[in-house]
Protein backbone atom coordinates (compact mmCIF):
# COMPACT_ATOMS: atom_id res chain seq x y z
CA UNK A 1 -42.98 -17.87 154.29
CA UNK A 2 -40.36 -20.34 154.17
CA UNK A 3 -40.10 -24.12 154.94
CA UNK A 4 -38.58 -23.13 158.36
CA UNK A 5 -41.73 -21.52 159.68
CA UNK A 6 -43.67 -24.59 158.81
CA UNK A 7 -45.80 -26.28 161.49
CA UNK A 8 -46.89 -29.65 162.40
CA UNK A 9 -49.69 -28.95 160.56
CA UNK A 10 -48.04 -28.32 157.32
CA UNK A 11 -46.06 -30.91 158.02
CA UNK A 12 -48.21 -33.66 158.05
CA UNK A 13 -50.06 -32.26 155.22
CA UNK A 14 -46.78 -31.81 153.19
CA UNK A 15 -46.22 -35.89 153.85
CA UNK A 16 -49.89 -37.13 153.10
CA UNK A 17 -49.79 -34.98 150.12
CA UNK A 18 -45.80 -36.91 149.36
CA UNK A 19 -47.57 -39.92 150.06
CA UNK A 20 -50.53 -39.51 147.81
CA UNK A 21 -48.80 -38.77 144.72
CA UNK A 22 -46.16 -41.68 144.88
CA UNK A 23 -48.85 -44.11 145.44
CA UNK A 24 -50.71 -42.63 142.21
CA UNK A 25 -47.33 -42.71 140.62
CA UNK A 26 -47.34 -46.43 141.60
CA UNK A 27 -50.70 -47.37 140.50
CA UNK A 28 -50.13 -45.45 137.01
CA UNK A 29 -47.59 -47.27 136.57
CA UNK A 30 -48.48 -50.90 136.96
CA UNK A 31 -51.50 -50.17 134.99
CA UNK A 32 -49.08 -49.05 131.83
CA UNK A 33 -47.13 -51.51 132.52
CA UNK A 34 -49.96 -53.87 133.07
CA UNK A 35 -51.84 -52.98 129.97
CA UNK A 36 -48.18 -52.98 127.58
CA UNK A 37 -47.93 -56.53 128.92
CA UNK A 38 -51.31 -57.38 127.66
CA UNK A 39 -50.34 -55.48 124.31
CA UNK A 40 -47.27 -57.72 123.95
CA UNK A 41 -49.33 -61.35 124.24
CA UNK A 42 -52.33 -59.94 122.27
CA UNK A 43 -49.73 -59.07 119.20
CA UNK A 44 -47.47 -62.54 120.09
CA UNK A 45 -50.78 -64.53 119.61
CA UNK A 46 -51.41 -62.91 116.34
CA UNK A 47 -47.96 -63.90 115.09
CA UNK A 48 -48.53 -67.37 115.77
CA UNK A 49 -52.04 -67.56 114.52
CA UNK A 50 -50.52 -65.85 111.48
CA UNK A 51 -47.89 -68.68 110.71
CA UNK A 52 -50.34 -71.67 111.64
CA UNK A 53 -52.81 -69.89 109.11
């Protein structure tokens, strides 16, 4: 069963499915990106509060 015998049906549940997973892909990756951020200030405060110390 190849992609040519595909229906409208498989279709649209091939590009929900597309859909799905690059919006997950999105989300993951704000939330790494988010939480590295976070990482980054956290250890940039310590610095400073290291030297003022």
């Amino acid at each position: 069963m190849g992609i040519s015998t595909w229906g409208g049906t498989e279709w649209s549940l091939f590009t929900f499915n597309f859909i799905a997973v690059a919006v997950i892909i999105w989300a993951l990756r704000k939330k790494v990106l988010s939480k590295l951020a976070e990482v980054e200030e956290r250890q940039t405060n310590n610095v400073k509060r290291r030297r003022e110390g």
